[in-house]
PDB file of N, CA and C in Angstrom:
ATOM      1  N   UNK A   1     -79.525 134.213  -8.635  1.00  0.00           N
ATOM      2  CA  UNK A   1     -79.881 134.044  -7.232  1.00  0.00           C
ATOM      3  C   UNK A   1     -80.812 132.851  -7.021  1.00  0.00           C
ATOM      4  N   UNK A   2     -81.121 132.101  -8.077  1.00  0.00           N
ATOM      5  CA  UNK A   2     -82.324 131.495  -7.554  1.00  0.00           C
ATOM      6  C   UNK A   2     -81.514 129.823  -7.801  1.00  0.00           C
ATOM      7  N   UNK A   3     -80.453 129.678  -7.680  1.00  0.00           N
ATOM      8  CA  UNK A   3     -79.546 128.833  -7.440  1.00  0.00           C
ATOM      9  C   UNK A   3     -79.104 128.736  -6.058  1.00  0.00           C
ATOM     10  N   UNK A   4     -78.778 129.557  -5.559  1.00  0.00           N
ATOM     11  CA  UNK A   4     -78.343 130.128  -3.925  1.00  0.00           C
ATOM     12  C   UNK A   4     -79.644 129.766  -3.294  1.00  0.00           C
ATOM     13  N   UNK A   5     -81.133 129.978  -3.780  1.00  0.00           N
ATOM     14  CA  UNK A   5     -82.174 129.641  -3.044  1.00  0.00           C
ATOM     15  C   UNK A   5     -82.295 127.997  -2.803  1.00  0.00           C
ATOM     16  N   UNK A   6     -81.945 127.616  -3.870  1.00  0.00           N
ATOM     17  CA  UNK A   6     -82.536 126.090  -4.216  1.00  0.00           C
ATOM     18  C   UNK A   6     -81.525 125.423  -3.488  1.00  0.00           C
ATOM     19  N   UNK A   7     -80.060 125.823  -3.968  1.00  0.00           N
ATOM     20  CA  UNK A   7     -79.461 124.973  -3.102  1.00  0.00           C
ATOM     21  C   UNK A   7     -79.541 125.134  -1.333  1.00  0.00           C
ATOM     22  N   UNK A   8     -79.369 126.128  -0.942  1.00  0.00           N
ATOM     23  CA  UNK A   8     -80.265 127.014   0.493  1.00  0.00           C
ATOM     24  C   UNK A   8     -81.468 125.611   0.938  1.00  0.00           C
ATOM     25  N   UNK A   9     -81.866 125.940   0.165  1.00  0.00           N
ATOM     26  CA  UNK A   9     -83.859 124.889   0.433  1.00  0.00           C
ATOM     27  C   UNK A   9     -83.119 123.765   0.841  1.00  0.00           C
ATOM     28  N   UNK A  10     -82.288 122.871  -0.481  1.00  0.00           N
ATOM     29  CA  UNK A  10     -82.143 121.509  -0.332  1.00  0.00           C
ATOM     30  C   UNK A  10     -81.264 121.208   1.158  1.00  0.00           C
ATOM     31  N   UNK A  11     -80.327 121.921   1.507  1.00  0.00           N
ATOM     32  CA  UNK A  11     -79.513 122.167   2.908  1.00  0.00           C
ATOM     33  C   UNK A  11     -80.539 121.697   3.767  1.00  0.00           C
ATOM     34  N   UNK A  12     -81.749 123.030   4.226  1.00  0.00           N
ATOM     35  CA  UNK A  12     -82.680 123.090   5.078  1.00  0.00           C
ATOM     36  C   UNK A  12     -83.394 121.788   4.864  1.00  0.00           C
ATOM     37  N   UNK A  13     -83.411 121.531   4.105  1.00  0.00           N
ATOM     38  CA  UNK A  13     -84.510 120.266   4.221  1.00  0.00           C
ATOM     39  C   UNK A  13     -83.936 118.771   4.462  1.00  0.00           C
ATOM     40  N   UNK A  14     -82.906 118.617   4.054  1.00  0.00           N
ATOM     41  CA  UNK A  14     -82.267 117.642   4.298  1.00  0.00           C
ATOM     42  C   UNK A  14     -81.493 117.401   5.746  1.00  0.00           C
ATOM     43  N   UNK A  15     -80.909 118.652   6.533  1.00  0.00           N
ATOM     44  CA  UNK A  15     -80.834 119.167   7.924  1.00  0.00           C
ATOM     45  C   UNK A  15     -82.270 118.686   8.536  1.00  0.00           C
ATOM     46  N   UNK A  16     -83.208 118.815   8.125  1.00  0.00           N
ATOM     47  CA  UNK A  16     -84.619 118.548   9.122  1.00  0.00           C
ATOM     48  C   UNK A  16     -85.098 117.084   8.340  1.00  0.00           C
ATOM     49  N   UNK A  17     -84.672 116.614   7.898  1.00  0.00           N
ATOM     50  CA  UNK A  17     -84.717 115.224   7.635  1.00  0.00           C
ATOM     51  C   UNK A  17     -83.787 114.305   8.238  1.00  0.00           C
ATOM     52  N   UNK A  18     -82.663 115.144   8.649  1.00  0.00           N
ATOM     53  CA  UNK A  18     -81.320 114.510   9.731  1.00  0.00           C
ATOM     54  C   UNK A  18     -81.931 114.552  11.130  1.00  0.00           C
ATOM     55  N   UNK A  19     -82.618 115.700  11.479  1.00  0.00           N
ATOM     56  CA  UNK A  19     -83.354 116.186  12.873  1.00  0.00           C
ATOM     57  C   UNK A  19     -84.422 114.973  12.913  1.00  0.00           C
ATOM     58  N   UNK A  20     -84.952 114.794  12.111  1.00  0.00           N
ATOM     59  CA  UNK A  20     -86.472 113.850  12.286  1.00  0.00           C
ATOM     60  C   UNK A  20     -86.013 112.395  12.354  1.00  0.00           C
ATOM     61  N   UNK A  21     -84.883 112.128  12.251  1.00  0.00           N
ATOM     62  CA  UNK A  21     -84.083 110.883  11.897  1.00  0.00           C
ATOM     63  C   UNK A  21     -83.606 110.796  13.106  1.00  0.00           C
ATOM     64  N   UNK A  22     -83.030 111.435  13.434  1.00  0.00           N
ATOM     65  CA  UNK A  22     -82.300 111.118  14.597  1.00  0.00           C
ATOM     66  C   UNK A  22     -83.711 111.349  16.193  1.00  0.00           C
ATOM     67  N   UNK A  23     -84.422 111.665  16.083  1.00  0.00           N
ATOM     68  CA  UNK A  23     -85.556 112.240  16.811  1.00  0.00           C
ATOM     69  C   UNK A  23     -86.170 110.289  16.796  1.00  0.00           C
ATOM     70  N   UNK A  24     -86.501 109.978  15.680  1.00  0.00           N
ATOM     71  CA  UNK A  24     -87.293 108.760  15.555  1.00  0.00           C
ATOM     72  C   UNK A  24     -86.768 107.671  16.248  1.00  0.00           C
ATOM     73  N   UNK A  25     -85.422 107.481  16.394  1.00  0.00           N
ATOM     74  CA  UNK A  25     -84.599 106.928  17.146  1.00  0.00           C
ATOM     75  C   UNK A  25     -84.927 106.595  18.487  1.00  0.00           C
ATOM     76  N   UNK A  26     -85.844 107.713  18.938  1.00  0.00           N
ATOM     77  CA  UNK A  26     -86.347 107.039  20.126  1.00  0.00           C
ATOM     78  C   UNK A  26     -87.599 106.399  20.183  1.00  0.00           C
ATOM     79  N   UNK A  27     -87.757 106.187  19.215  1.00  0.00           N
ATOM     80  CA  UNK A  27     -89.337 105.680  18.606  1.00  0.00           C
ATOM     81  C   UNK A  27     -88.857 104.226  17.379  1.00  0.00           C
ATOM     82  N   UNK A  28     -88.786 103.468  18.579  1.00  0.00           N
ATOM     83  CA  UNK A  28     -88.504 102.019  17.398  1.00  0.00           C
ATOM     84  C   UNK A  28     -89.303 102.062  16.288  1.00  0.00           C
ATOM     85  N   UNK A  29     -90.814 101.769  16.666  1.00  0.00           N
ATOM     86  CA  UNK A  29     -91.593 101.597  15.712  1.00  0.00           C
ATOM     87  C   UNK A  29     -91.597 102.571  14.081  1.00  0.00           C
ATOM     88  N   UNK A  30     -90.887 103.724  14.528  1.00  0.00           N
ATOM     89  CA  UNK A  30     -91.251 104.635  13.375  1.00  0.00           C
ATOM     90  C   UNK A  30     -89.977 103.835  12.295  1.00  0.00           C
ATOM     91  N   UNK A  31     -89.061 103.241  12.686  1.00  0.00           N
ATOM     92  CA  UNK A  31     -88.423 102.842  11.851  1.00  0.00           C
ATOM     93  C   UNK A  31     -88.473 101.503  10.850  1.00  0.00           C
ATOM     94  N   UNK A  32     -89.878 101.140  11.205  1.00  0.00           N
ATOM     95  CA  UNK A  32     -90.145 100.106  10.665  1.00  0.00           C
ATOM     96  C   UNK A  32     -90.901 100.613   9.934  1.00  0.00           C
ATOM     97  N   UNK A  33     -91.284 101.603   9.703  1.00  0.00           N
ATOM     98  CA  UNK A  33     -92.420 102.315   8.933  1.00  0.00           C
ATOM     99  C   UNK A  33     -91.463 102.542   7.447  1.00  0.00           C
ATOM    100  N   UNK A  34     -92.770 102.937   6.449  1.00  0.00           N
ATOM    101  CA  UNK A  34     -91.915 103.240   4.946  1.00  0.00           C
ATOM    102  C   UNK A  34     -91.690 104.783   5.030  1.00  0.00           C
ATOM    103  N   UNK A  35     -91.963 105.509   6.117  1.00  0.00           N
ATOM    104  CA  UNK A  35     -91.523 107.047   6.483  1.00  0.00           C
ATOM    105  C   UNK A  35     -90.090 106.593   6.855  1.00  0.00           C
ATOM    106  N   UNK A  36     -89.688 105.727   8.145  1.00  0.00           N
ATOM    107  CA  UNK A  36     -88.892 105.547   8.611  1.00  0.00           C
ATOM    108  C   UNK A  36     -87.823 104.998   7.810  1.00  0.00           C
ATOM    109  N   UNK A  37     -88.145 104.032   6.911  1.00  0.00           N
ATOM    110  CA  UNK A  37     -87.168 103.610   6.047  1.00  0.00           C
ATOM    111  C   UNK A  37     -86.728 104.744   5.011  1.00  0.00           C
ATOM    112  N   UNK A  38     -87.666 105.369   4.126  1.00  0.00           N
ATOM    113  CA  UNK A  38     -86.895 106.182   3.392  1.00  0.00           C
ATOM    114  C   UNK A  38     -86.181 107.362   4.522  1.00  0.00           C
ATOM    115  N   UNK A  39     -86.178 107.441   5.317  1.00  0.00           N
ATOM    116  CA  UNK A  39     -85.766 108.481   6.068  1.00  0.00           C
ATOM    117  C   UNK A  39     -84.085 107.790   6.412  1.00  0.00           C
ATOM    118  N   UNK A  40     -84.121 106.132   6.662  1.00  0.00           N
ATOM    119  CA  UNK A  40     -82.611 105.899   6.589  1.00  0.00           C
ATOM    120  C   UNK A  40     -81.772 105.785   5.810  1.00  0.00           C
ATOM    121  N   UNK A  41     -82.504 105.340   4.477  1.00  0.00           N
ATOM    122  CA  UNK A  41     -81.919 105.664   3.167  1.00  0.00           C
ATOM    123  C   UNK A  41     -81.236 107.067   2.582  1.00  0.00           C
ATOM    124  N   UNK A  42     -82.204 107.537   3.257  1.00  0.00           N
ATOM    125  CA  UNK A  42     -81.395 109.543   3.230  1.00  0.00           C
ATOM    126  C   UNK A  42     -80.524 109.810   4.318  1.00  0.00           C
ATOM    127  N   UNK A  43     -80.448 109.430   5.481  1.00  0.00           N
ATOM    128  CA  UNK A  43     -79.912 109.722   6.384  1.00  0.00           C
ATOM    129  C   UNK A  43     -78.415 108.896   6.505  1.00  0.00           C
ATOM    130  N   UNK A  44     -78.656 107.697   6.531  1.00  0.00           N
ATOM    131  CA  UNK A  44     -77.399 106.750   6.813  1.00  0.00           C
ATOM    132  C   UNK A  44     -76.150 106.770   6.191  1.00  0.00           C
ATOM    133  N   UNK A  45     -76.221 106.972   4.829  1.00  0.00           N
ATOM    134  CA  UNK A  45     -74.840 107.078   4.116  1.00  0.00           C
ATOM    135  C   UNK A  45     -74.225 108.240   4.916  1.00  0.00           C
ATOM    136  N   UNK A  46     -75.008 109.110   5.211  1.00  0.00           N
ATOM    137  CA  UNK A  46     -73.906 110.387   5.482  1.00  0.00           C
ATOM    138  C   UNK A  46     -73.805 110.322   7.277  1.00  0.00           C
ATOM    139  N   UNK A  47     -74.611 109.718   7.554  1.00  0.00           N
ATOM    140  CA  UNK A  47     -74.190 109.596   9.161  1.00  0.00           C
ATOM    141  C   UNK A  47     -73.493 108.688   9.612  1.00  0.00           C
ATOM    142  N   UNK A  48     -73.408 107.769   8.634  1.00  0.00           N
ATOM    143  CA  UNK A  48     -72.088 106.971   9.083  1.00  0.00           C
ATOM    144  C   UNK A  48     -70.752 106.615   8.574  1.00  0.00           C
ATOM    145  N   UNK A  49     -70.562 107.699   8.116  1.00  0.00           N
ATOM    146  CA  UNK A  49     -69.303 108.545   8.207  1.00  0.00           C
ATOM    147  C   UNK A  49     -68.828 109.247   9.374  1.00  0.00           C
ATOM    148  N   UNK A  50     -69.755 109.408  10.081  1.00  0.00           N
ATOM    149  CA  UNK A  50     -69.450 110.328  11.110  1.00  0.00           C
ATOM    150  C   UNK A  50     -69.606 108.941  12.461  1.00  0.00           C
ATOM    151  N   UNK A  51     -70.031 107.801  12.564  1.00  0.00           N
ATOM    152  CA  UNK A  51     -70.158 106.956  13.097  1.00  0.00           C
ATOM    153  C   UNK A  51     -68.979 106.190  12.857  1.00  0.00           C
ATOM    154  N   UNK A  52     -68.626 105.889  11.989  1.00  0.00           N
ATOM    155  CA  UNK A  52     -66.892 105.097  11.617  1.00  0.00           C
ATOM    156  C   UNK A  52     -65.924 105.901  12.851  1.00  0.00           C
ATOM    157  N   UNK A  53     -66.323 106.987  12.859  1.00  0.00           N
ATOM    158  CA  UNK A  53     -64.937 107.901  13.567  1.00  0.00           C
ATOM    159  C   UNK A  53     -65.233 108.534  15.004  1.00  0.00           C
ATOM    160  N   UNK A  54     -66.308 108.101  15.068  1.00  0.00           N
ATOM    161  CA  UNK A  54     -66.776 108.653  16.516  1.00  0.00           C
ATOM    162  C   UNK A  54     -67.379 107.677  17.392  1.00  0.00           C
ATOM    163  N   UNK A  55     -66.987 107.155  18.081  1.00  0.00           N
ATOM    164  CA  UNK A  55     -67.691 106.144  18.888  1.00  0.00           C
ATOM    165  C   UNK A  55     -68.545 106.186  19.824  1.00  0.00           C
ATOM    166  N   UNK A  56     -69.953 106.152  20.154  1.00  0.00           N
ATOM    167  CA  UNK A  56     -70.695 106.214  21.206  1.00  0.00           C
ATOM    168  C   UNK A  56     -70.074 106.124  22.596  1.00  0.00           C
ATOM    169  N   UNK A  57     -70.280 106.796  23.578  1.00  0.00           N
ATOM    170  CA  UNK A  57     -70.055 107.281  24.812  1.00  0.00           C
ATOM    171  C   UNK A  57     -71.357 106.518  25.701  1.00  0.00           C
ATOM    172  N   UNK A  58     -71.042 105.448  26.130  1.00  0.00           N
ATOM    173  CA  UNK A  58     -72.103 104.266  26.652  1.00  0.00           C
ATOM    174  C   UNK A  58     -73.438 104.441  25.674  1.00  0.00           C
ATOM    175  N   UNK A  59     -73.821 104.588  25.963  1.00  0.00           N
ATOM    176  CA  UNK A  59     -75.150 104.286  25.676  1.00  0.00           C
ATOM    177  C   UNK A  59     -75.737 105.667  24.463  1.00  0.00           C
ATOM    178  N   UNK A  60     -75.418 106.737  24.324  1.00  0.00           N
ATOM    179  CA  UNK A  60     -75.027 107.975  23.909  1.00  0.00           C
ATOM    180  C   UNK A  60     -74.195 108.119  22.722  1.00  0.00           C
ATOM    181  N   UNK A  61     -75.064 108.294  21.802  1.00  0.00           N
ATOM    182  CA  UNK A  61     -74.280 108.325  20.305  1.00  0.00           C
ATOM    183  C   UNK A  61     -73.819 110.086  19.929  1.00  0.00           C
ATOM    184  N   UNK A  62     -72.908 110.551  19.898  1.00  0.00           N
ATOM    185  CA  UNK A  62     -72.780 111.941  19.429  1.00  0.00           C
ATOM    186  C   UNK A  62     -72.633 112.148  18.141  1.00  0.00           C
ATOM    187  N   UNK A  63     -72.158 111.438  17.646  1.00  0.00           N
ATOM    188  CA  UNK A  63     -72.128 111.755  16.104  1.00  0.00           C
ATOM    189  C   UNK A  63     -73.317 111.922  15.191  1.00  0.00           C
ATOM    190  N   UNK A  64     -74.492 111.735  15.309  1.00  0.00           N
ATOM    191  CA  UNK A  64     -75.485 113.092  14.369  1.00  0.00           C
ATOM    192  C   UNK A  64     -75.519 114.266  14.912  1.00  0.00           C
ATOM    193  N   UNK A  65     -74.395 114.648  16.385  1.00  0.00           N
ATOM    194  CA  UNK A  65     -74.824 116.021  16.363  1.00  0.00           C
ATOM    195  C   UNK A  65     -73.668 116.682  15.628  1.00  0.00           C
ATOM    196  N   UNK A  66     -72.006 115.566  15.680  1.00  0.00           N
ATOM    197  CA  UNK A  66     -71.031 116.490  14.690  1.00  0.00           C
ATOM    198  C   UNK A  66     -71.746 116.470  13.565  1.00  0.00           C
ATOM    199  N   UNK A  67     -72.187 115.411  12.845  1.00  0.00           N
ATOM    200  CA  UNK A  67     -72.855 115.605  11.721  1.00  0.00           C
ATOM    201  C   UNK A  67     -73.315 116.675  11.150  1.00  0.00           C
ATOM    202  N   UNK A  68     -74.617 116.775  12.368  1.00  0.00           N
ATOM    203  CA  UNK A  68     -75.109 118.563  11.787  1.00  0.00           C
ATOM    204  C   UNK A  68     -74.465 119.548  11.751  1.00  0.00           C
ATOM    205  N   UNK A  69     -73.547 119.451  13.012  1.00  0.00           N
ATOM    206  CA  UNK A  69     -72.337 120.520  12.924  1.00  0.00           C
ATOM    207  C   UNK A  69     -71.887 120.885  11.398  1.00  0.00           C
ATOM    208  N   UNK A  70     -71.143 119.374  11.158  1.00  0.00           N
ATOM    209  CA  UNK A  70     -70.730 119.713   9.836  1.00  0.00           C
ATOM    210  C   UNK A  70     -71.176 120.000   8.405  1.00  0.00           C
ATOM    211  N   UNK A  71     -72.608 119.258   8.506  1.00  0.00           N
ATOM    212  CA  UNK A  71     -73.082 119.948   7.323  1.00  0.00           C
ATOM    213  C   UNK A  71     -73.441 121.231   7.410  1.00  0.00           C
ATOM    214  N   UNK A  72     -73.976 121.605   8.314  1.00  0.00           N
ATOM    215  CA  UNK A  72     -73.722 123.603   8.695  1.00  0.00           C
ATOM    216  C   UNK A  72     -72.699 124.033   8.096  1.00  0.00           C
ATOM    217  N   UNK A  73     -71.530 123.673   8.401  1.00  0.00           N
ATOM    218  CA  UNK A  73     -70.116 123.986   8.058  1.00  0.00           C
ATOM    219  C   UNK A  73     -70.081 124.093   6.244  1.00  0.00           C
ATOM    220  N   UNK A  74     -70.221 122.925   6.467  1.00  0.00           N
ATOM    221  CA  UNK A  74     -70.500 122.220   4.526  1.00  0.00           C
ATOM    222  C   UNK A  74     -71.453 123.225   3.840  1.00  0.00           C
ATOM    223  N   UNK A  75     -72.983 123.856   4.449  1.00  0.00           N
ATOM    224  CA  UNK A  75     -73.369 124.779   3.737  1.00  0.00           C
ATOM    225  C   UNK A  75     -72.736 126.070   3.550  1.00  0.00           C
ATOM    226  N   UNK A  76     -72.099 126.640   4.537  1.00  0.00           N
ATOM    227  CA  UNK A  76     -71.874 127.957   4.799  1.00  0.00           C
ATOM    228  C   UNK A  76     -70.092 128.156   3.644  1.00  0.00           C
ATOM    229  N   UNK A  77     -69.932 127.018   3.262  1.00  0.00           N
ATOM    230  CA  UNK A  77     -68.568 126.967   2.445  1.00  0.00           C
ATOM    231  C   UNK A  77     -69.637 126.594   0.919  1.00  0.00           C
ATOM    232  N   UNK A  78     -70.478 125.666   0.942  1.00  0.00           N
ATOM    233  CA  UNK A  78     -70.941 125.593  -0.462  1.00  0.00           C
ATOM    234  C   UNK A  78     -71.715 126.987  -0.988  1.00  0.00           C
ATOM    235  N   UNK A  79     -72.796 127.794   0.208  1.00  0.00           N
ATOM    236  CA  UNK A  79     -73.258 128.554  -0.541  1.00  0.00           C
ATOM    237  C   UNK A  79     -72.712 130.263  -0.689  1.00  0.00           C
ATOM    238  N   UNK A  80     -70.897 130.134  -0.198  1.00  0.00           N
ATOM    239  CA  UNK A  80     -70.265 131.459  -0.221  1.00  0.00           C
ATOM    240  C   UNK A  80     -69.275 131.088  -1.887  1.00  0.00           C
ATOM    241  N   UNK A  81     -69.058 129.709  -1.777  1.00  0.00           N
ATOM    242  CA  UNK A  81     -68.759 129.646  -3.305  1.00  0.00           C
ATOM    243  C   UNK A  81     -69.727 129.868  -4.432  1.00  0.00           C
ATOM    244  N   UNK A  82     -70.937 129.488  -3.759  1.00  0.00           N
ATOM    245  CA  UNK A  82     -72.298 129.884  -5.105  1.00  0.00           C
ATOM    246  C   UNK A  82     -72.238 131.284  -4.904  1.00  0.00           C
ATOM    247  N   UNK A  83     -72.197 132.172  -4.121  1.00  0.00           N
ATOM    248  CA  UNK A  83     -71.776 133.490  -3.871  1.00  0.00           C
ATOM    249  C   UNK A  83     -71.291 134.460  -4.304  1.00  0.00           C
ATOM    250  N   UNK A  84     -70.144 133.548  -4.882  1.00  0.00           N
ATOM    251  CA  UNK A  84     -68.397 133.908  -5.733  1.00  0.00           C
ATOM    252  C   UNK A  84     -68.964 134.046  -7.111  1.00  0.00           C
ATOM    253  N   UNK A  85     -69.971 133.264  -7.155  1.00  0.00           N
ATOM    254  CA  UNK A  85     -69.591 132.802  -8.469  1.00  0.00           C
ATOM    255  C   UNK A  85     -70.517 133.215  -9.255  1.00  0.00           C
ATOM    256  N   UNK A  86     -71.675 133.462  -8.416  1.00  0.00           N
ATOM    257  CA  UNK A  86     -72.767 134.426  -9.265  1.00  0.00           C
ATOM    258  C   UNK A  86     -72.477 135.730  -9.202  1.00  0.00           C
TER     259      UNK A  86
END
């Protein structure tokens, strides 16, 4: 069980590192910061994937919210196979 926790944790935390990322966005300055930068380094590979295929709606980007959608999705399938399997 303490596999199911850890991977559990890393989900949650990386989900609120997507939340704080996309939040800063309205805050230029934070992205010039070395918070802000490692925060795009974690964030960007996987959000723009979801940016290739979704195109902003004027001014209005939706894709970090499929994003979260989907990594929700992505946990609830990774931690019913850790599930299986312990």
């Amino acid at each position: 069980m303490l596999i199911y926790q850890v991977v559990d944790t890393l989900f949650t935390i990386y989900q609120f590192v997507l939340i704080i990322y996309i939040l800063a966005s309205w805050l230029p300055q934070v992205y010039e910061s070395p918070v802000g930068q490692l925060l795009a380094r974690l964030s960007e590979p996987y959000l723009s994937v979801f940016r290739r295929f979704i195109p902003p709606i004027g001014f209005i980007d939706i894709s970090p919210i499929v994003a979260l959608f989907a990594l929700h999705f992505i946990r609830l399938g990774v931690m019913t196979i850790i599930s299986w399997v312990i």
